[in-house]
C-alpha atoms as a PDB file:
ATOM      1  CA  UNK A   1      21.267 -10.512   6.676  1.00  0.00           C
ATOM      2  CA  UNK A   2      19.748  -7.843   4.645  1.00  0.00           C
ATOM      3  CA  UNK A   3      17.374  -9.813   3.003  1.00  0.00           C
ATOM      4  CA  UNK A   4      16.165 -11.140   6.450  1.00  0.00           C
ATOM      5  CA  UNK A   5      15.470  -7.823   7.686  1.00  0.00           C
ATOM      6  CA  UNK A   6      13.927  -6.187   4.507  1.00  0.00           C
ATOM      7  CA  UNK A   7      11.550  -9.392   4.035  1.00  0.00           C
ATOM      8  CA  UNK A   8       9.933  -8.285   7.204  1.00  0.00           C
ATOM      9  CA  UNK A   9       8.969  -4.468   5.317  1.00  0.00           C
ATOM     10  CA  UNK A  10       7.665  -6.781   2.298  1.00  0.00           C
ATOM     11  CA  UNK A  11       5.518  -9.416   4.489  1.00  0.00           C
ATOM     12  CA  UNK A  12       3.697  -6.486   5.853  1.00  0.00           C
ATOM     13  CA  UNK A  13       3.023  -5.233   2.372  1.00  0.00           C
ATOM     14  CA  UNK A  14       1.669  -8.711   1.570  1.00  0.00           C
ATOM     15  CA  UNK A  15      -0.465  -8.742   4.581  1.00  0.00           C
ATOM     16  CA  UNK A  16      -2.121  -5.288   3.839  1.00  0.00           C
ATOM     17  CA  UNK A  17      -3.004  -6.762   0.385  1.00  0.00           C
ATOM     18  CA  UNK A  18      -4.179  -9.969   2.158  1.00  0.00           C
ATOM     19  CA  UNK A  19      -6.548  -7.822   4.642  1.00  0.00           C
ATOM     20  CA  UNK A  20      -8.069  -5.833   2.118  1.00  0.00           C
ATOM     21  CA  UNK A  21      -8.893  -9.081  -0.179  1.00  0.00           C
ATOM     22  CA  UNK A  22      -6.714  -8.063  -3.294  1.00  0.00           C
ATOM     23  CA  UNK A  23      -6.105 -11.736  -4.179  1.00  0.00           C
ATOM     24  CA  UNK A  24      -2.651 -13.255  -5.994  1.00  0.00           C
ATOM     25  CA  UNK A  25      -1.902 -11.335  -8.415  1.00  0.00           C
ATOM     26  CA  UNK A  26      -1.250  -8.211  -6.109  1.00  0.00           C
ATOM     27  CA  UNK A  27       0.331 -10.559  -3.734  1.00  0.00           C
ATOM     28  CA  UNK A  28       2.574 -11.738  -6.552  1.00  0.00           C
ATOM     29  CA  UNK A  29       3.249  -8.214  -7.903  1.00  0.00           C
ATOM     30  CA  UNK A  30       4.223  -6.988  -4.247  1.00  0.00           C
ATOM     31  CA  UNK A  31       6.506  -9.812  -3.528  1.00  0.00           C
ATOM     32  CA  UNK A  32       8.300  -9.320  -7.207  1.00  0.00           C
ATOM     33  CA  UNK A  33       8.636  -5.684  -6.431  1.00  0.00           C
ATOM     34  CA  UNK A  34       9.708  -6.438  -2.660  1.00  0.00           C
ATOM     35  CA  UNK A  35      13.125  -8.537  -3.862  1.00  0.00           C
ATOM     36  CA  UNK A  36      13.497  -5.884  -6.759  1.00  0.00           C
ATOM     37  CA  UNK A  37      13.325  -3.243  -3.707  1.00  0.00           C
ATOM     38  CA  UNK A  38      15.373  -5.624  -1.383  1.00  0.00           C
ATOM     39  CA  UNK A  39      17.837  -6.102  -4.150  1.00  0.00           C
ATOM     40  CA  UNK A  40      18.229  -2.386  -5.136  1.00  0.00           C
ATOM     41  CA  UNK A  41      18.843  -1.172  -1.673  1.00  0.00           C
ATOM     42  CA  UNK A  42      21.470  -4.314  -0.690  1.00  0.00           C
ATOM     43  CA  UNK A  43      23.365  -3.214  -3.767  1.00  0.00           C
ATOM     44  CA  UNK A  44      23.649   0.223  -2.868  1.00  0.00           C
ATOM     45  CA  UNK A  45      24.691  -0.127   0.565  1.00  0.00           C
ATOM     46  CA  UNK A  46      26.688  -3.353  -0.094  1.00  0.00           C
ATOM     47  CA  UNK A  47      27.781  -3.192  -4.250  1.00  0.00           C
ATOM     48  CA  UNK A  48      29.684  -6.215  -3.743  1.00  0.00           C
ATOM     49  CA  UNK A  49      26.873  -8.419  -2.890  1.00  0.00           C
ATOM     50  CA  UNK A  50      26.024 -10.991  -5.564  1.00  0.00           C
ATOM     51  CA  UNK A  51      22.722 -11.278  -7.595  1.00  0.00           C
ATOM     52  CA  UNK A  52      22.435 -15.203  -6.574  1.00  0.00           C
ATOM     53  CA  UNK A  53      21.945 -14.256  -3.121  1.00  0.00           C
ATOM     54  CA  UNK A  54      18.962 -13.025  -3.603  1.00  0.00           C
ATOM     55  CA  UNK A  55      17.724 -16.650  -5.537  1.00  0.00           C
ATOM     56  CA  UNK A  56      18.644 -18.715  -2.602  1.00  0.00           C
ATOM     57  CA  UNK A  57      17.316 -19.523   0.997  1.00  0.00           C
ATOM     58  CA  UNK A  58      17.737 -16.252   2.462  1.00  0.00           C
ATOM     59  CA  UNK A  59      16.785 -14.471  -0.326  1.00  0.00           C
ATOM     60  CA  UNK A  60      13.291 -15.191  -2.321  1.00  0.00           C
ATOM     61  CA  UNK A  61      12.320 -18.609  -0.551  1.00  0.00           C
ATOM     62  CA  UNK A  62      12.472 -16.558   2.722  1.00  0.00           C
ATOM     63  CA  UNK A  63      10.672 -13.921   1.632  1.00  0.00           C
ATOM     64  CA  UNK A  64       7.787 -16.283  -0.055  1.00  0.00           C
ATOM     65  CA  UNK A  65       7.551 -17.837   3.541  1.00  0.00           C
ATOM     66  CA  UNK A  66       7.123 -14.986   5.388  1.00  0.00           C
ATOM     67  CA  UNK A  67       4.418 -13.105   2.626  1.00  0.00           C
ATOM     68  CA  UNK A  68       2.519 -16.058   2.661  1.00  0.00           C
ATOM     69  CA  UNK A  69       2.745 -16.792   6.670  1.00  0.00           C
ATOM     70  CA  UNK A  70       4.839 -14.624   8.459  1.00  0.00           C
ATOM     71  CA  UNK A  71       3.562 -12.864  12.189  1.00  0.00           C
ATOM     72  CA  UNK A  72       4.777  -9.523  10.226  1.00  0.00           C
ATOM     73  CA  UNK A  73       2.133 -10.730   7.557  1.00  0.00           C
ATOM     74  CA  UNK A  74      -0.431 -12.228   9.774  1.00  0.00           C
ATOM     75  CA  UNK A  75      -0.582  -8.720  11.895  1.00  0.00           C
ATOM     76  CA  UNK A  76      -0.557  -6.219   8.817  1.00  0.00           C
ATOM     77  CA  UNK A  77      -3.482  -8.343   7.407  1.00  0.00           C
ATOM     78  CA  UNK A  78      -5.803  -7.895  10.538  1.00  0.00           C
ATOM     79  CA  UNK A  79      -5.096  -4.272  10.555  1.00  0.00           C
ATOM     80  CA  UNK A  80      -6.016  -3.662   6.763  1.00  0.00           C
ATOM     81  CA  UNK A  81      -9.045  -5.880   7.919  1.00  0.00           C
ATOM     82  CA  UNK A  82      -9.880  -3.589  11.001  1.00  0.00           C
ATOM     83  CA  UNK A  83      -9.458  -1.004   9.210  1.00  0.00           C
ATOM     84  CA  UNK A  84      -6.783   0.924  10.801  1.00  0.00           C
ATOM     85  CA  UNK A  85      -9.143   1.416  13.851  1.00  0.00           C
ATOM     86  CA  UNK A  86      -6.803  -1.001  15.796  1.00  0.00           C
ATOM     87  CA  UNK A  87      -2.684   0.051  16.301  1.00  0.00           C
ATOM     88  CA  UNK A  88      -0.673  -2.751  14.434  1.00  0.00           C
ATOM     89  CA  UNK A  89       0.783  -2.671  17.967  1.00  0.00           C
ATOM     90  CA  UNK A  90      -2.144  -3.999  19.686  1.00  0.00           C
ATOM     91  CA  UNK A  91      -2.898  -6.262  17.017  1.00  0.00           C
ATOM     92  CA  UNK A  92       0.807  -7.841  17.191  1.00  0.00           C
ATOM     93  CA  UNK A  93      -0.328  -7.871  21.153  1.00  0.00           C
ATOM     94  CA  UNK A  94      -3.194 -10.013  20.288  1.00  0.00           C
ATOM     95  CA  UNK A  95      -2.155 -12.084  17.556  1.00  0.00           C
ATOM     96  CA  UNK A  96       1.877 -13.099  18.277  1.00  0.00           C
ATOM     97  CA  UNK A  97       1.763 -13.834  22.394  1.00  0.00           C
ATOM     98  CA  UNK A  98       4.726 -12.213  23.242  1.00  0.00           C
ATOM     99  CA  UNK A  99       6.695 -12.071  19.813  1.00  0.00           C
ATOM    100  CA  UNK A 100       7.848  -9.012  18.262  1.00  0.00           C
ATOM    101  CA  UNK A 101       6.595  -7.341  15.142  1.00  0.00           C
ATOM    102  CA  UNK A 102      10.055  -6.495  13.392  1.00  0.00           C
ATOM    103  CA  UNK A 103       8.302  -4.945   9.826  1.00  0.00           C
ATOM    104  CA  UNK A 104       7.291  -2.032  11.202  1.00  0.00           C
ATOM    105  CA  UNK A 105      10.226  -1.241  13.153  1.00  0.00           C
ATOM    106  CA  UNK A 106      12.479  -2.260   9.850  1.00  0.00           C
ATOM    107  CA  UNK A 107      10.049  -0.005   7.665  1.00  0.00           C
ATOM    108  CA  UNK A 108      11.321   2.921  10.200  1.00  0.00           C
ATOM    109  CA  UNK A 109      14.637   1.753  10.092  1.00  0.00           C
ATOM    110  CA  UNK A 110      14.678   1.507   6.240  1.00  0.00           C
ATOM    111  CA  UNK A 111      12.808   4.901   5.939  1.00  0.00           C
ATOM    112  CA  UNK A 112      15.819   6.625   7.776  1.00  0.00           C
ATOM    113  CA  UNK A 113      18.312   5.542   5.534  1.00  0.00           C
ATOM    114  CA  UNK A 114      16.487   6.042   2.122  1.00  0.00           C
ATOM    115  CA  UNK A 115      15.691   9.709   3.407  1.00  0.00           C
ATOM    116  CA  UNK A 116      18.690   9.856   4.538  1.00  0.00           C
ATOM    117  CA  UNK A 117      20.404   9.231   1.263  1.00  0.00           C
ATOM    118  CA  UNK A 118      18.061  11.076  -1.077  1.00  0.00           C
ATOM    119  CA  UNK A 119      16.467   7.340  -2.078  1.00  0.00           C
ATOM    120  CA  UNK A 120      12.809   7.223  -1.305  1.00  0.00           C
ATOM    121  CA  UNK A 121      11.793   7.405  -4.848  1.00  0.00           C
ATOM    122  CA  UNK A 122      13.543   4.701  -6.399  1.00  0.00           C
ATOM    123  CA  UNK A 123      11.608   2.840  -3.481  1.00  0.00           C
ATOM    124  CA  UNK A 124       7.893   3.272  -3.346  1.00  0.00           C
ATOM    125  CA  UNK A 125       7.029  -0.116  -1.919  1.00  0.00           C
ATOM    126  CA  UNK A 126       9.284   0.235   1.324  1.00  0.00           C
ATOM    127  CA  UNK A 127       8.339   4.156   1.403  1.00  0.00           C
ATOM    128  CA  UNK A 128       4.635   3.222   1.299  1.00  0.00           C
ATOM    129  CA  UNK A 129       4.669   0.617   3.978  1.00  0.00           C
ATOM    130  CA  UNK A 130       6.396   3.098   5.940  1.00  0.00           C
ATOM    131  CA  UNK A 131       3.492   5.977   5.325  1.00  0.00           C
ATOM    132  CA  UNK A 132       0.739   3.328   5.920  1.00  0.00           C
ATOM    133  CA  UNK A 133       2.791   2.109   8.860  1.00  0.00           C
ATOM    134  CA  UNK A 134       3.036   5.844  10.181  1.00  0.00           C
ATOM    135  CA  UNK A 135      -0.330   6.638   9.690  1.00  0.00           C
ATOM    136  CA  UNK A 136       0.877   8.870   6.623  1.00  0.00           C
ATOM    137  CA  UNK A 137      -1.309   7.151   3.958  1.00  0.00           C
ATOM    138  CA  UNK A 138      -4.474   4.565   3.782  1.00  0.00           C
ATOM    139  CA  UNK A 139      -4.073   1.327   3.654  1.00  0.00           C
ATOM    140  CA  UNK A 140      -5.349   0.952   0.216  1.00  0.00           C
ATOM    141  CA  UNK A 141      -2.280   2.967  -0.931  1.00  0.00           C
ATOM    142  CA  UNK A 142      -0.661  -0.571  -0.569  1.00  0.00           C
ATOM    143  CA  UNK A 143      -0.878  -0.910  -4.505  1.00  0.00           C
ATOM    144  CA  UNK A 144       0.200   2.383  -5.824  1.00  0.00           C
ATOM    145  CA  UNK A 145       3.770   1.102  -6.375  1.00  0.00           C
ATOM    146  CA  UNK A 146       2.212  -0.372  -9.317  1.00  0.00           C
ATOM    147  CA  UNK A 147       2.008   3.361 -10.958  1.00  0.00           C
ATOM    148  CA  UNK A 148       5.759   3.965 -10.873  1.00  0.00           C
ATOM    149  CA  UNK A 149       8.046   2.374 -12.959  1.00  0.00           C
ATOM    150  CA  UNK A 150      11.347   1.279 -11.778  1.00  0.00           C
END
């Protein structure tokens, strides 16, 4: 169940690179940094949960799907192309007829209990979603995961 929620934080991550035309190799490096992130915090809340979870349905095929055409995805890319001047709420308005967008909500969720905990910094890809998410940081932050090692 945690993967299913936490995708949702990564898809939007995917989408932002997506909007601003970054290409597959970011995309790629996101989504391997997303299941390392998704992975890390499931085995800290949950240390019994097994590493070949995260290789099956629920785990990396899921989150594949939903980076490469998720609504979580589909919405974060027309903001990064609108350049923030439209809310990711209005855009999920526009774009999903009716359907929730669950990544934001989840990157608040998430944010909450890595702050919580003392845990943003051994997550920079969740904790930048949630800054560009909150208005706290540009949308081209998207990438600057890729400066901290993990």
């Amino acid at each position: 169940e945690m993967c299913g929620t936490l995708k949702d934080v990564v898809a939007l991550a995917a989408g932002f690179s997506d909007g601003l035309g970054m290409g597959s190799n970011t995309k790629a490096a996101i989504i391997r940094q997303g299941l390392a992130e998704m992975r890390r915090l499931s085995k800290k809340m949950f240390p019994c949960v097994r590493d070949e979870t995260f290789l099956e349905s629920c785990g990396v095929a899921d989150l594949v799907a939903s980076c490469y055409g998720g609504r979580n995805r589909r919405v974060a890319e027309a903001f990064a192309r609108a350049g923030g001047e439209k809310s990711m709420e209005a855009l999920a308005g526009e774009l999903l007829g009716g359907q929730k967008l669950q990544g934001a909500l989840t990157a608040n969720e998430v944010h909450q209990v890595l702050e919580s905990n003392g845990w943003t910094d051994d997550f920079p890809l969740f904790t930048t979603v949630w800054k560009i998410v909150n208005g706290l940081a540009d949308v081209q932050s998207i990438t600057s995961f890729m400066a901290i090692q993990h």
